[in-house]
C-alpha atoms as a PDB file:
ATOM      1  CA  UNK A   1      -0.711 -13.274 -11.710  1.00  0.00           C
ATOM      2  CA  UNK A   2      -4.156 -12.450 -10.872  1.00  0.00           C
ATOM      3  CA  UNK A   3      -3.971  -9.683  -7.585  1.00  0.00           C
ATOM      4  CA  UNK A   4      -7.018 -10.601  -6.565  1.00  0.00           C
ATOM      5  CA  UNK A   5      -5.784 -14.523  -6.064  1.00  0.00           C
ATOM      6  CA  UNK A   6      -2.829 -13.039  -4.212  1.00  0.00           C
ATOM      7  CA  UNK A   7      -4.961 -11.329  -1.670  1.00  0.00           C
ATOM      8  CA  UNK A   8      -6.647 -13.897  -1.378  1.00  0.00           C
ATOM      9  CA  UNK A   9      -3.733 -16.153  -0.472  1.00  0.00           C
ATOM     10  CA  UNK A  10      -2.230 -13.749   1.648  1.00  0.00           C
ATOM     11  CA  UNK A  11      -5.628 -13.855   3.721  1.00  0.00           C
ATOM     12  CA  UNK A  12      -5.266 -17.644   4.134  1.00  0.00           C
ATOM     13  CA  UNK A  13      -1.704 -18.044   4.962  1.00  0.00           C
ATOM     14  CA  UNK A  14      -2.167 -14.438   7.627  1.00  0.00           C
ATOM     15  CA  UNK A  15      -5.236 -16.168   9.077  1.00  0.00           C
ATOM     16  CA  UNK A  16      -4.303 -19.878   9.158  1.00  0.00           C
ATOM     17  CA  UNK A  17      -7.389 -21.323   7.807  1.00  0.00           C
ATOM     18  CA  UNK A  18      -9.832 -20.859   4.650  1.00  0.00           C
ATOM     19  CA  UNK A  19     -12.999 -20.307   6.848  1.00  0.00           C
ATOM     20  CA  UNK A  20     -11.580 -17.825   8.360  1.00  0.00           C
ATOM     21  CA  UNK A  21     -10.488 -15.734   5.615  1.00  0.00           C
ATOM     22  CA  UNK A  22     -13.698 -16.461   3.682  1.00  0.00           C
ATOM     23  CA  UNK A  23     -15.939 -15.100   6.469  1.00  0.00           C
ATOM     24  CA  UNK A  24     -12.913 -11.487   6.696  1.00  0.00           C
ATOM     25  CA  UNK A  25     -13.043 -11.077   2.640  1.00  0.00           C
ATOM     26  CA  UNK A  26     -16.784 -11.732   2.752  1.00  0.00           C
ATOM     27  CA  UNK A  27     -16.515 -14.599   0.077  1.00  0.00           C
ATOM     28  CA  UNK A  28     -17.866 -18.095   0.085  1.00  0.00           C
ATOM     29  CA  UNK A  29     -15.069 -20.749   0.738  1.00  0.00           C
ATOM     30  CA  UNK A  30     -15.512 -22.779  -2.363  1.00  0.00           C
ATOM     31  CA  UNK A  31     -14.669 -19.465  -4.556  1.00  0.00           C
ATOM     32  CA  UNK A  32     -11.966 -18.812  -2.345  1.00  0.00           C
ATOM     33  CA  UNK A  33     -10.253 -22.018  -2.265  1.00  0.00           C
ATOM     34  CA  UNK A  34     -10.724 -22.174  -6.085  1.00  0.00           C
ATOM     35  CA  UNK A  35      -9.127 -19.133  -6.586  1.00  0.00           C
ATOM     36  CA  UNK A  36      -5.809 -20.250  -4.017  1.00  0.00           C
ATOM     37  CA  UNK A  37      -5.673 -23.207  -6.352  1.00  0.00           C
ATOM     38  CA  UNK A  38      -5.671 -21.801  -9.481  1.00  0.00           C
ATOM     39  CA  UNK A  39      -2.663 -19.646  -8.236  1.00  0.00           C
ATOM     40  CA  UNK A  40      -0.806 -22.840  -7.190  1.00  0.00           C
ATOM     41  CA  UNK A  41      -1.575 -23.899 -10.971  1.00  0.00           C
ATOM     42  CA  UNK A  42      -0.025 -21.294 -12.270  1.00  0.00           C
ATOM     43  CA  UNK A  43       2.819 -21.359 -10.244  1.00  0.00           C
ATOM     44  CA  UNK A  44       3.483 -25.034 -10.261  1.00  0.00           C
ATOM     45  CA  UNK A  45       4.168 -25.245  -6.695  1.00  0.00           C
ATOM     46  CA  UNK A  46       2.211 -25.902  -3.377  1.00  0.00           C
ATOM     47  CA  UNK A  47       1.645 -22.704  -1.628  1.00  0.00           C
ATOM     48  CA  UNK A  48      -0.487 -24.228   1.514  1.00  0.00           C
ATOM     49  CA  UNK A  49      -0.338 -27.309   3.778  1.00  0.00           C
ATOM     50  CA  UNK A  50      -3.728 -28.243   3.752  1.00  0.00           C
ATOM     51  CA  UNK A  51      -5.446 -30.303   7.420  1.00  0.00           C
ATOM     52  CA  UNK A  52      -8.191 -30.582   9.573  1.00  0.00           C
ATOM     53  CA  UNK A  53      -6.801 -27.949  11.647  1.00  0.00           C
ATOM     54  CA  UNK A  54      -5.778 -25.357   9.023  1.00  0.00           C
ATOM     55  CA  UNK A  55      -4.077 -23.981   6.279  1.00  0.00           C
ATOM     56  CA  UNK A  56      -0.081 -23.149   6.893  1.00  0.00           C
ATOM     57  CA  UNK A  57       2.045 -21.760   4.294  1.00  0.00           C
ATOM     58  CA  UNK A  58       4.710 -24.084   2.526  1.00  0.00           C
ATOM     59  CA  UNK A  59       8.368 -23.069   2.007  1.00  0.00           C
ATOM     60  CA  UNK A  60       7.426 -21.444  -1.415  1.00  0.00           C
ATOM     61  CA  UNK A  61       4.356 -20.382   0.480  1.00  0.00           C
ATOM     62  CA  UNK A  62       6.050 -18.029   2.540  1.00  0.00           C
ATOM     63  CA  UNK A  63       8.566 -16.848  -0.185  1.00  0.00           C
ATOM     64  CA  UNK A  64       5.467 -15.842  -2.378  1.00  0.00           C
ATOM     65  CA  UNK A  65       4.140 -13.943   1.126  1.00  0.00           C
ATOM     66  CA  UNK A  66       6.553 -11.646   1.571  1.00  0.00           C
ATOM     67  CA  UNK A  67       6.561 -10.780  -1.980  1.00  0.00           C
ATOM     68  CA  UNK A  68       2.594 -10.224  -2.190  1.00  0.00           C
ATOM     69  CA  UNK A  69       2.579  -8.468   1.284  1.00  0.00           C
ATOM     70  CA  UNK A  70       5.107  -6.265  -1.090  1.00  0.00           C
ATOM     71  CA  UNK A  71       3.024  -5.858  -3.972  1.00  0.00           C
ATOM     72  CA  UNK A  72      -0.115  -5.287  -2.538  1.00  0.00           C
ATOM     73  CA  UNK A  73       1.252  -2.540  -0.240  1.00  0.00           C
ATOM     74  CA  UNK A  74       3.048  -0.870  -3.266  1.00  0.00           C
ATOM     75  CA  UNK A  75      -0.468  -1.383  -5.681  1.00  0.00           C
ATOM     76  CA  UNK A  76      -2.051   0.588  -2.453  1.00  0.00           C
ATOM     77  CA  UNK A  77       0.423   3.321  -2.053  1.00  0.00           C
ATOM     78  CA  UNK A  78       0.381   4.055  -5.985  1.00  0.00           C
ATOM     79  CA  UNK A  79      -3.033   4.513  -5.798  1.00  0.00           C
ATOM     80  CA  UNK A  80      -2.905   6.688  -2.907  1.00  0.00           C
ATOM     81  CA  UNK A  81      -0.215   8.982  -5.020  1.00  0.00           C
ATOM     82  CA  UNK A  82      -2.046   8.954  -8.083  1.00  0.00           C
ATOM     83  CA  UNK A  83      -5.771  10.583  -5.866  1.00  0.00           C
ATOM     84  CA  UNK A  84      -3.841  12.773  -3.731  1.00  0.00           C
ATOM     85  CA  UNK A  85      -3.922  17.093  -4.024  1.00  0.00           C
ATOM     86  CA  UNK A  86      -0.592  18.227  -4.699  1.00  0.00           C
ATOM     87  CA  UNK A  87      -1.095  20.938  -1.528  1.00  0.00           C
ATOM     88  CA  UNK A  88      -2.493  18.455   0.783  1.00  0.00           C
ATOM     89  CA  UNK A  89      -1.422  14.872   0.547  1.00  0.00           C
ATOM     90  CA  UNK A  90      -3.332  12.033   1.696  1.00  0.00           C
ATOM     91  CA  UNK A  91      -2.699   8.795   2.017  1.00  0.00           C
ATOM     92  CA  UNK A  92      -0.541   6.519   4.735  1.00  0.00           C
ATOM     93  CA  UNK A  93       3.033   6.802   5.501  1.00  0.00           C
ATOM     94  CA  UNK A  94       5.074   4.413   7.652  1.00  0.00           C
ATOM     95  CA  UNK A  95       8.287   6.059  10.100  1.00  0.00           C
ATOM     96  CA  UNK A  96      10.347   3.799  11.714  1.00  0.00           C
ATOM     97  CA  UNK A  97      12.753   4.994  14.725  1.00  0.00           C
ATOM     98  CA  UNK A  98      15.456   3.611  16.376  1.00  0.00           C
ATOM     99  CA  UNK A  99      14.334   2.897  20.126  1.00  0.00           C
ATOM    100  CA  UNK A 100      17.292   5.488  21.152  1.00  0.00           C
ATOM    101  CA  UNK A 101      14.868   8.155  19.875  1.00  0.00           C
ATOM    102  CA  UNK A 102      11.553   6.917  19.798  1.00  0.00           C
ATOM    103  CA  UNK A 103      10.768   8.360  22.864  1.00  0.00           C
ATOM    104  CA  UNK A 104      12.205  12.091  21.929  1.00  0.00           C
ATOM    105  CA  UNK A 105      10.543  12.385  18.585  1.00  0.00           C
ATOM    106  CA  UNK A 106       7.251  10.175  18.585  1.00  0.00           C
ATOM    107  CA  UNK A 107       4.857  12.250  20.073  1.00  0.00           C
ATOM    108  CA  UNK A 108       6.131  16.044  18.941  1.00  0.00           C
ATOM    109  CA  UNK A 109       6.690  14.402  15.644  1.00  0.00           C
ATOM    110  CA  UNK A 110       3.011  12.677  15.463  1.00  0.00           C
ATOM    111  CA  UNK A 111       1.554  16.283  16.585  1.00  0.00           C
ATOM    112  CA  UNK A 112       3.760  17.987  13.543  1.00  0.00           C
ATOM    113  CA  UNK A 113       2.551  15.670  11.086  1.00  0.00           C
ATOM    114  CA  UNK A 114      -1.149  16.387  12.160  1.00  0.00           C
ATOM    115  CA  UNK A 115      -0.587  19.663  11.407  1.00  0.00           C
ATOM    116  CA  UNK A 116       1.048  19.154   8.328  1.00  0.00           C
ATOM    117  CA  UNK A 117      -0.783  17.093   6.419  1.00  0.00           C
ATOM    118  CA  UNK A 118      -4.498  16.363   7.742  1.00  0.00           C
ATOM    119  CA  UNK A 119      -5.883  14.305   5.491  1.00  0.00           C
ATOM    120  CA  UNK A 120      -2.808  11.673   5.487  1.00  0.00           C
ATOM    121  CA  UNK A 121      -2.805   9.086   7.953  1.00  0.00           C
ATOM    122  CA  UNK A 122       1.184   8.017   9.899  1.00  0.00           C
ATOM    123  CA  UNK A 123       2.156   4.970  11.132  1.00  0.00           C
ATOM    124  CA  UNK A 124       5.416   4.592  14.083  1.00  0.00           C
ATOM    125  CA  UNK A 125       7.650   1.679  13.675  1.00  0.00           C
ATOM    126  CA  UNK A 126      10.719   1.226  16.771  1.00  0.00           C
ATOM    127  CA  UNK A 127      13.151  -1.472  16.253  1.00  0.00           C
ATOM    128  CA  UNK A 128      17.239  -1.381  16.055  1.00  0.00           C
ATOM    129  CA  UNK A 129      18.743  -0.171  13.032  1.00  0.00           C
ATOM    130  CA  UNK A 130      19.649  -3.612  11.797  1.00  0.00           C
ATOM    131  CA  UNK A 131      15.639  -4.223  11.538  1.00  0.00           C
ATOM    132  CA  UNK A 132      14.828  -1.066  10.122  1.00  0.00           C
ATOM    133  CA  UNK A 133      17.100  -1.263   7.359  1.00  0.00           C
ATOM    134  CA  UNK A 134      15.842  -4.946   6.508  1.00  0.00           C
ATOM    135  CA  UNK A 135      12.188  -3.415   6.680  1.00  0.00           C
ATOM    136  CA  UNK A 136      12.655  -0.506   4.511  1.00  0.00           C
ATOM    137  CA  UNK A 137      14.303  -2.874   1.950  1.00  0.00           C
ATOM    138  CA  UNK A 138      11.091  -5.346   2.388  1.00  0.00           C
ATOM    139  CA  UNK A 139       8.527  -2.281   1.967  1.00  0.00           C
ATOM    140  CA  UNK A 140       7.344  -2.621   5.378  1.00  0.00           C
ATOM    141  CA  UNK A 141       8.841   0.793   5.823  1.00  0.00           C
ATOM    142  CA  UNK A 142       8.693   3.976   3.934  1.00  0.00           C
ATOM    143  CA  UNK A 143      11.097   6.239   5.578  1.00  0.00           C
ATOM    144  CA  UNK A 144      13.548   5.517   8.699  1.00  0.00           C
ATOM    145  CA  UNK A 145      16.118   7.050  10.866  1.00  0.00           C
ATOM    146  CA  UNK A 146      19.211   4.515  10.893  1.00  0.00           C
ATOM    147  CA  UNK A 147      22.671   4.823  13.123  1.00  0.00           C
ATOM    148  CA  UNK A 148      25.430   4.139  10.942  1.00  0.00           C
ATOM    149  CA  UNK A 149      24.198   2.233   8.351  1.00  0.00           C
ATOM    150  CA  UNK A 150      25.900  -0.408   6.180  1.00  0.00           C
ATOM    151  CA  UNK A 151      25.804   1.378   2.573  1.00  0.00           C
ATOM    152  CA  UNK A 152      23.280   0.114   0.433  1.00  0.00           C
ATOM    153  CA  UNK A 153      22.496   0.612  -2.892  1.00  0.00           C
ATOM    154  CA  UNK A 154      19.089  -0.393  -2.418  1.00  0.00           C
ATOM    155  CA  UNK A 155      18.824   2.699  -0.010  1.00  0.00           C
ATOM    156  CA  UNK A 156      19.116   6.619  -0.424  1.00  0.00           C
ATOM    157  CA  UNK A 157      20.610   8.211   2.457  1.00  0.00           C
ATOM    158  CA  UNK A 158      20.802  11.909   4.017  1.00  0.00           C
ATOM    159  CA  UNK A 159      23.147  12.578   6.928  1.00  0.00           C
ATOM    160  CA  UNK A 160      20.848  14.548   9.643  1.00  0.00           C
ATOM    161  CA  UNK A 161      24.060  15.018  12.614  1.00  0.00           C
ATOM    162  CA  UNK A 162      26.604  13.427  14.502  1.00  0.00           C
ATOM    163  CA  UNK A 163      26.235  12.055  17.739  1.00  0.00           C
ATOM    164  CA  UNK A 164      29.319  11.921  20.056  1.00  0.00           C
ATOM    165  CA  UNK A 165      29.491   8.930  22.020  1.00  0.00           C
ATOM    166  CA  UNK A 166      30.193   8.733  25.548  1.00  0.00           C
ATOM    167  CA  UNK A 167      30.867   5.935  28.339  1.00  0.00           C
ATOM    168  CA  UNK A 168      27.548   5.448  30.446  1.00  0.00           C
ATOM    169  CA  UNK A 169      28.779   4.967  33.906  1.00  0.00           C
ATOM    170  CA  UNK A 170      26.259   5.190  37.577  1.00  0.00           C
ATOM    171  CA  UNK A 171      26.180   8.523  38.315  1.00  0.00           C
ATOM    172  CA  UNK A 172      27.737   7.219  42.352  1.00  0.00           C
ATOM    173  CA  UNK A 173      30.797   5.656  40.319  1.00  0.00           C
ATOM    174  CA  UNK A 174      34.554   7.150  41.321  1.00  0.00           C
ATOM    175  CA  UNK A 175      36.601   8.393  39.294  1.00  0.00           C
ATOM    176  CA  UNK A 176      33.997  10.745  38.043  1.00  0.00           C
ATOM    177  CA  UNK A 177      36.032  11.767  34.923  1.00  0.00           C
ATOM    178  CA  UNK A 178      35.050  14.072  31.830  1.00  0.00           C
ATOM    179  CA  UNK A 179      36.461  11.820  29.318  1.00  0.00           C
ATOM    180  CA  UNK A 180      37.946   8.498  28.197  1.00  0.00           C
ATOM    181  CA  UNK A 181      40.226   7.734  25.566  1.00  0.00           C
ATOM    182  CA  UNK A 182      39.613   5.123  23.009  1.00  0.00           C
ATOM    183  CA  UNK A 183      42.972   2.874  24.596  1.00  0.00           C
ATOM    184  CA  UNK A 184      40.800   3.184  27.993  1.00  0.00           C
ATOM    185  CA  UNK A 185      37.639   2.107  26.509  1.00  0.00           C
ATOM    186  CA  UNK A 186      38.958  -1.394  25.716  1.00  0.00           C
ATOM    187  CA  UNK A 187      39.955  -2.515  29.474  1.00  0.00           C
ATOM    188  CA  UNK A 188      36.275  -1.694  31.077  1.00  0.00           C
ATOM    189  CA  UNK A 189      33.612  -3.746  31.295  1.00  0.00           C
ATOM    190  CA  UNK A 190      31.339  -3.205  28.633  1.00  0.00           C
ATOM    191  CA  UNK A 191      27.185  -3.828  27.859  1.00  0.00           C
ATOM    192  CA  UNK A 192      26.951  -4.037  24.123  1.00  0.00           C
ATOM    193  CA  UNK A 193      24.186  -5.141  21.483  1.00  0.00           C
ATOM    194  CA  UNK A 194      25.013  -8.338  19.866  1.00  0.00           C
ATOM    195  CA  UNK A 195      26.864  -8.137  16.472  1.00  0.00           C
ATOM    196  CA  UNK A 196      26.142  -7.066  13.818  1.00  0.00           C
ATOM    197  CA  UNK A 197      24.266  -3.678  15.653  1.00  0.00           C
ATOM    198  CA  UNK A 198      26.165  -0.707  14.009  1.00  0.00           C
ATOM    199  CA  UNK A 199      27.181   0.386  17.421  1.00  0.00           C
ATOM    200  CA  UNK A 200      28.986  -2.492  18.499  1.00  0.00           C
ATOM    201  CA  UNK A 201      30.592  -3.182  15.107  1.00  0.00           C
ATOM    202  CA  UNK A 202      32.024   0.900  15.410  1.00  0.00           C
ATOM    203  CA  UNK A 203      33.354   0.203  18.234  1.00  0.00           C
ATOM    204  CA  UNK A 204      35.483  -2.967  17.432  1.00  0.00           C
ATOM    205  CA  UNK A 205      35.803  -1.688  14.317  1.00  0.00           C
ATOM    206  CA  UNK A 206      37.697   1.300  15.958  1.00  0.00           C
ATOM    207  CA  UNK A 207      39.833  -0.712  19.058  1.00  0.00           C
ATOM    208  CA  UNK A 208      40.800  -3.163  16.459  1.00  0.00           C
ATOM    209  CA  UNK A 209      42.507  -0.024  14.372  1.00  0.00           C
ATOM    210  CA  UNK A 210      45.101   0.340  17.715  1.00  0.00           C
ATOM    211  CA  UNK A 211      45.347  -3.307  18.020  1.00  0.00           C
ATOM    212  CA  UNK A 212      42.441  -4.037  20.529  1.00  0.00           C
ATOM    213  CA  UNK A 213      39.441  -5.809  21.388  1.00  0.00           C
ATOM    214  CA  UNK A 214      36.414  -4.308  24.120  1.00  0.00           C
ATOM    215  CA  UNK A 215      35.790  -6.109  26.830  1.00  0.00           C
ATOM    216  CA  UNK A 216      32.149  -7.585  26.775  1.00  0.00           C
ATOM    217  CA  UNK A 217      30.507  -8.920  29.812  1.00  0.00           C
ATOM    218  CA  UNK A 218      26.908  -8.624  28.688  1.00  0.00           C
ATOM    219  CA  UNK A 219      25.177  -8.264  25.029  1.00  0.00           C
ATOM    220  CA  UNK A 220      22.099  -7.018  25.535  1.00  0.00           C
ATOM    221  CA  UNK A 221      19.728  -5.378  22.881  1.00  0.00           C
ATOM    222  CA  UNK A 222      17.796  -3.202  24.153  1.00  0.00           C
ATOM    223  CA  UNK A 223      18.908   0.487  25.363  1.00  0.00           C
ATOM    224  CA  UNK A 224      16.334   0.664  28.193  1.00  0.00           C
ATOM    225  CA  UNK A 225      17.674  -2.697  30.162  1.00  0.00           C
ATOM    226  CA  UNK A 226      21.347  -1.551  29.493  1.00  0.00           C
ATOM    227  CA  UNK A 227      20.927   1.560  30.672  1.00  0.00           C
ATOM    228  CA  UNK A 228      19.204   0.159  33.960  1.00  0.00           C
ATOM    229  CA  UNK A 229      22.132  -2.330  34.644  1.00  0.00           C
ATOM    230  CA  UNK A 230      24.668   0.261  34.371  1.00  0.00           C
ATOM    231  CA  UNK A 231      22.704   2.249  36.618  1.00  0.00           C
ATOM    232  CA  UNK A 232      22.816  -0.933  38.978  1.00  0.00           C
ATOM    233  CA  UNK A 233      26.807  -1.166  38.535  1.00  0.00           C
ATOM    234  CA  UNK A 234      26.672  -4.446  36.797  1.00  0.00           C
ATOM    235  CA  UNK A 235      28.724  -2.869  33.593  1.00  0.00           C
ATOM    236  CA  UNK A 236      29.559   0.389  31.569  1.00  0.00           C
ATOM    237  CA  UNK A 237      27.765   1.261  28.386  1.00  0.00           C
ATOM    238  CA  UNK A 238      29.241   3.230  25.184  1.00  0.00           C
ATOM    239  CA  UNK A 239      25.953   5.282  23.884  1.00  0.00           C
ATOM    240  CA  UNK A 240      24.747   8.646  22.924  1.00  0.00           C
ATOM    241  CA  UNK A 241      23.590  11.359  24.958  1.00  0.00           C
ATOM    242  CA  UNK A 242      19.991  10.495  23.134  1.00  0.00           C
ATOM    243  CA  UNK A 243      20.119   6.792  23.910  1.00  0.00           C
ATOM    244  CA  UNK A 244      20.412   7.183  27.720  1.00  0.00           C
ATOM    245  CA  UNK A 245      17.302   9.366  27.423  1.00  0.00           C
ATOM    246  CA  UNK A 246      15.248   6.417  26.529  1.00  0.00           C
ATOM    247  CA  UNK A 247      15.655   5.197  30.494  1.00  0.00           C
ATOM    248  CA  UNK A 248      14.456   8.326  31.580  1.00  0.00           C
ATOM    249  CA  UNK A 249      16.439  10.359  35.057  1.00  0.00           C
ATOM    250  CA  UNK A 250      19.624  11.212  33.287  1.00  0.00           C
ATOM    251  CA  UNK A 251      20.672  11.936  36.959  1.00  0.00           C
ATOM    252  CA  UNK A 252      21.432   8.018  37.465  1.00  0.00           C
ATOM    253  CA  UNK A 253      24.716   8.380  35.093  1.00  0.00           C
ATOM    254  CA  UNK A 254      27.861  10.027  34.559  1.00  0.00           C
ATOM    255  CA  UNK A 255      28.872  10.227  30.899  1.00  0.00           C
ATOM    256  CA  UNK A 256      32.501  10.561  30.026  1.00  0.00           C
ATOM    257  CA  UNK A 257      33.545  11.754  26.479  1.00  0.00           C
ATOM    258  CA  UNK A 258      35.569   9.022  24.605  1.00  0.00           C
ATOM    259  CA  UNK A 259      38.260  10.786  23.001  1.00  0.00           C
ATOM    260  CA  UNK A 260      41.922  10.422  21.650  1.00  0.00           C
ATOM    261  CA  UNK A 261      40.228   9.850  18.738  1.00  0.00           C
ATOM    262  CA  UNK A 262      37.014  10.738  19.392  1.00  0.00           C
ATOM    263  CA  UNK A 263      33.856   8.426  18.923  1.00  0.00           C
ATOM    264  CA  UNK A 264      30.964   9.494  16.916  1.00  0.00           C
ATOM    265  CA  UNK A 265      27.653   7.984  15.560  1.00  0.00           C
ATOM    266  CA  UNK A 266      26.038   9.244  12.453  1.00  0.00           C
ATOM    267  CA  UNK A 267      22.360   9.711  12.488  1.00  0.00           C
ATOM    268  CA  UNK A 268      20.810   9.017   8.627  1.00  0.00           C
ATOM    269  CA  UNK A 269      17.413   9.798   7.159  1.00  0.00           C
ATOM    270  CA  UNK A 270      16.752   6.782   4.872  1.00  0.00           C
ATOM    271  CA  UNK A 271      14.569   5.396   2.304  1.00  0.00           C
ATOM    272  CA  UNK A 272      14.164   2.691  -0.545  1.00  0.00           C
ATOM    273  CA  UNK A 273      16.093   3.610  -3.976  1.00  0.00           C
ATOM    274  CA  UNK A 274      14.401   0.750  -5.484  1.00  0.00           C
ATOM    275  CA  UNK A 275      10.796   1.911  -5.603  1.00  0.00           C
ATOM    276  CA  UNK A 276       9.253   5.217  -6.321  1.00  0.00           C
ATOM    277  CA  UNK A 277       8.261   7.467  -3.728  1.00  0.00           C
ATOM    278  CA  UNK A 278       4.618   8.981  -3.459  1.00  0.00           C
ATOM    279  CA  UNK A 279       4.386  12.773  -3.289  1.00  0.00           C
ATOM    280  CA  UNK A 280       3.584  12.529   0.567  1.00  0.00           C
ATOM    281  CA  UNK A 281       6.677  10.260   1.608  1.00  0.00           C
ATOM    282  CA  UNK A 282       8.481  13.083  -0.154  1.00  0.00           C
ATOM    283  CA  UNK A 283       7.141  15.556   2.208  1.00  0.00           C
ATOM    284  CA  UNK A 284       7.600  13.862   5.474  1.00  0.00           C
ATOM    285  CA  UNK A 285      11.151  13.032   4.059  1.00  0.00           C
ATOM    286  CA  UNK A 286      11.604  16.924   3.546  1.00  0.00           C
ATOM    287  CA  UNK A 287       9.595  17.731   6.717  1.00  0.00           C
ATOM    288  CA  UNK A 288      11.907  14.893   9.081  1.00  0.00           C
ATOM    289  CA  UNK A 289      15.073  16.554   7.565  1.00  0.00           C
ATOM    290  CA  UNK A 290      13.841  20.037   9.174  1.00  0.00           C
ATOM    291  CA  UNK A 291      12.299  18.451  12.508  1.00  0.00           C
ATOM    292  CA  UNK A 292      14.837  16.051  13.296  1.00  0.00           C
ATOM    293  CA  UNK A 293      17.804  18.207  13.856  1.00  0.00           C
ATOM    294  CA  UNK A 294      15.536  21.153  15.444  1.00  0.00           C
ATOM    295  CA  UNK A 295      14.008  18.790  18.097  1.00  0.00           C
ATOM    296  CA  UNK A 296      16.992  17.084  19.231  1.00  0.00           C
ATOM    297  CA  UNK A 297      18.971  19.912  19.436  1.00  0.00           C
ATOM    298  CA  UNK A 298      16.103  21.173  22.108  1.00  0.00           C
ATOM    299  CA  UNK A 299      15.997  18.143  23.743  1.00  0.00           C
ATOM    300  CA  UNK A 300      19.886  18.407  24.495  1.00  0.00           C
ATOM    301  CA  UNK A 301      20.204  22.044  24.839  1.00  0.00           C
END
């Protein structure tokens, strides 16, 4: 497979149209489409619905995307490791965050990095761990901070701490109690990400142990909103102290301890096992093992 057919696919199928991509790879369109069709030649297959309007991709079309997206990004990133000074790495390096922390780390961690490694460039991904894991796997991710996981074997994983978890309640809510057990926890009213978020599957992972189920009245996804309906009293919420940070004025809750057993989340540093690592994702891997920790631990003195 010729690479430079691939790019030019992948500008065709990203842009929608041949013109278009001719005029961003500075190519004439003939040459271009010539070179799209001799990689459908080779392949045997139709990679692009052709129209008036456009070029989309086909159902192999998209398959061969997300592979050459892959490729390309991997060609780039080898070349990148193979230029770089051992004592100052360059290149680009891409961090994805849960959205539980995003707001802690991103901007002390963007000002680290700076400092670290000047000549590299660093690129902030938020999503939920579900979609981080999925992009680290796809190579749209270099290095990411997951809550509990599924094990992989496609991933290597370092433990960076524990995270009790507590019950989010409005800070005006009566009883105001210090803790909950885990037999409590499954009668109240409860705001949880839709399956399969690690949270949610923890926790009916762990009332299905005693022989219950938690009682859901919402499933939302994003920290922020729940945090502002429990705040509202439309439900409770089961996070970390972290993940209630993320709606800002801590003052709005009361967070009770779930315990009897107690209720933890593991916080992982994680990257690909399937593809080598360039000399600066090994750094910021070292340097996110030492920063991580540090900085939450201020942030929750």
């Amino acid at each position: 497979m010729d690479l430079k057919q691939l790019e030019y696919f992948i500008q065709v199928a990203e842009l929608g149209s041949f013109t278009r991509a001719a005029e961003y790879l500075g190519v004439a369109q003939s040459a271009l489409s010539r070179h799209v069709r001799k990689l459908e030649v080779e392949l045997r297959q139709n990679l692009l619905h052709r129209d008036g309007r456009g070029a989309v991709p086909t159902i192999a079309g998209k398959r061969l995307l997300a592979h050459g997206r892959a490729i390309l990004l991997q060609i780039q990133r080898a070349t990148e490791d193979m230029s770089q000074n051992r004592d100052t790495p360059v290149g680009h390096v891409v961090v994805g965050l849960p959205h539980s922390l995003g707001r802690i780390l991103t901007v002390p961690f963007v000002l680290e990095f700076k400092r670290e490694f000047p000549l590299a460039t660093l690129s902030i991904t938020e999503g939920l761990t579900i979609h981080l894991h999925e992009w680290l796997t796809s190579s749209r991710l270099d290095l990411a901070l997951l809550h509990d996981p599924t094990p992989s074997s496609a991933l290597e994983t370092v433990p960076i701490q524990r995270d009790e978890l507590f019950l989010l309640s409005p800070a005006k809510s009566r009883p105001r109690r210090k803790s909950v057990s885990l037999d409590e926890l499954a009668s109240i009213p409860l705001i949880l990400p839709r399956p399969p978020h690690p949270l949610r599957m923890l926790i009916e992972t762990r009332l299905a142990n005693i022989g219950k189920r938690p009682v859901v009245t919402l499933e939302i996804d994003a920290v922020p909103a729940i945090a502002d309906l429990v705040a509202q009293d439309v439900g409770f919420a089961v996070v970390t102290r972290n993940a209630a940070r993320v709606a800002g004025e801590a003052e709005r809750f009361h967070f009770s301890r779930i315990v009897a057993p107690d209720l933890g989340s593991t916080l992982v540093l994680a990257r690909s096992a399937e593809r080598p690592a360039t000399a600066l994702t090994l750094r910021v891997h070292a340097l996110l093992r030492e920063f991580v920790p540090l900085h939450l631990q201020r942030a929750n003195p």
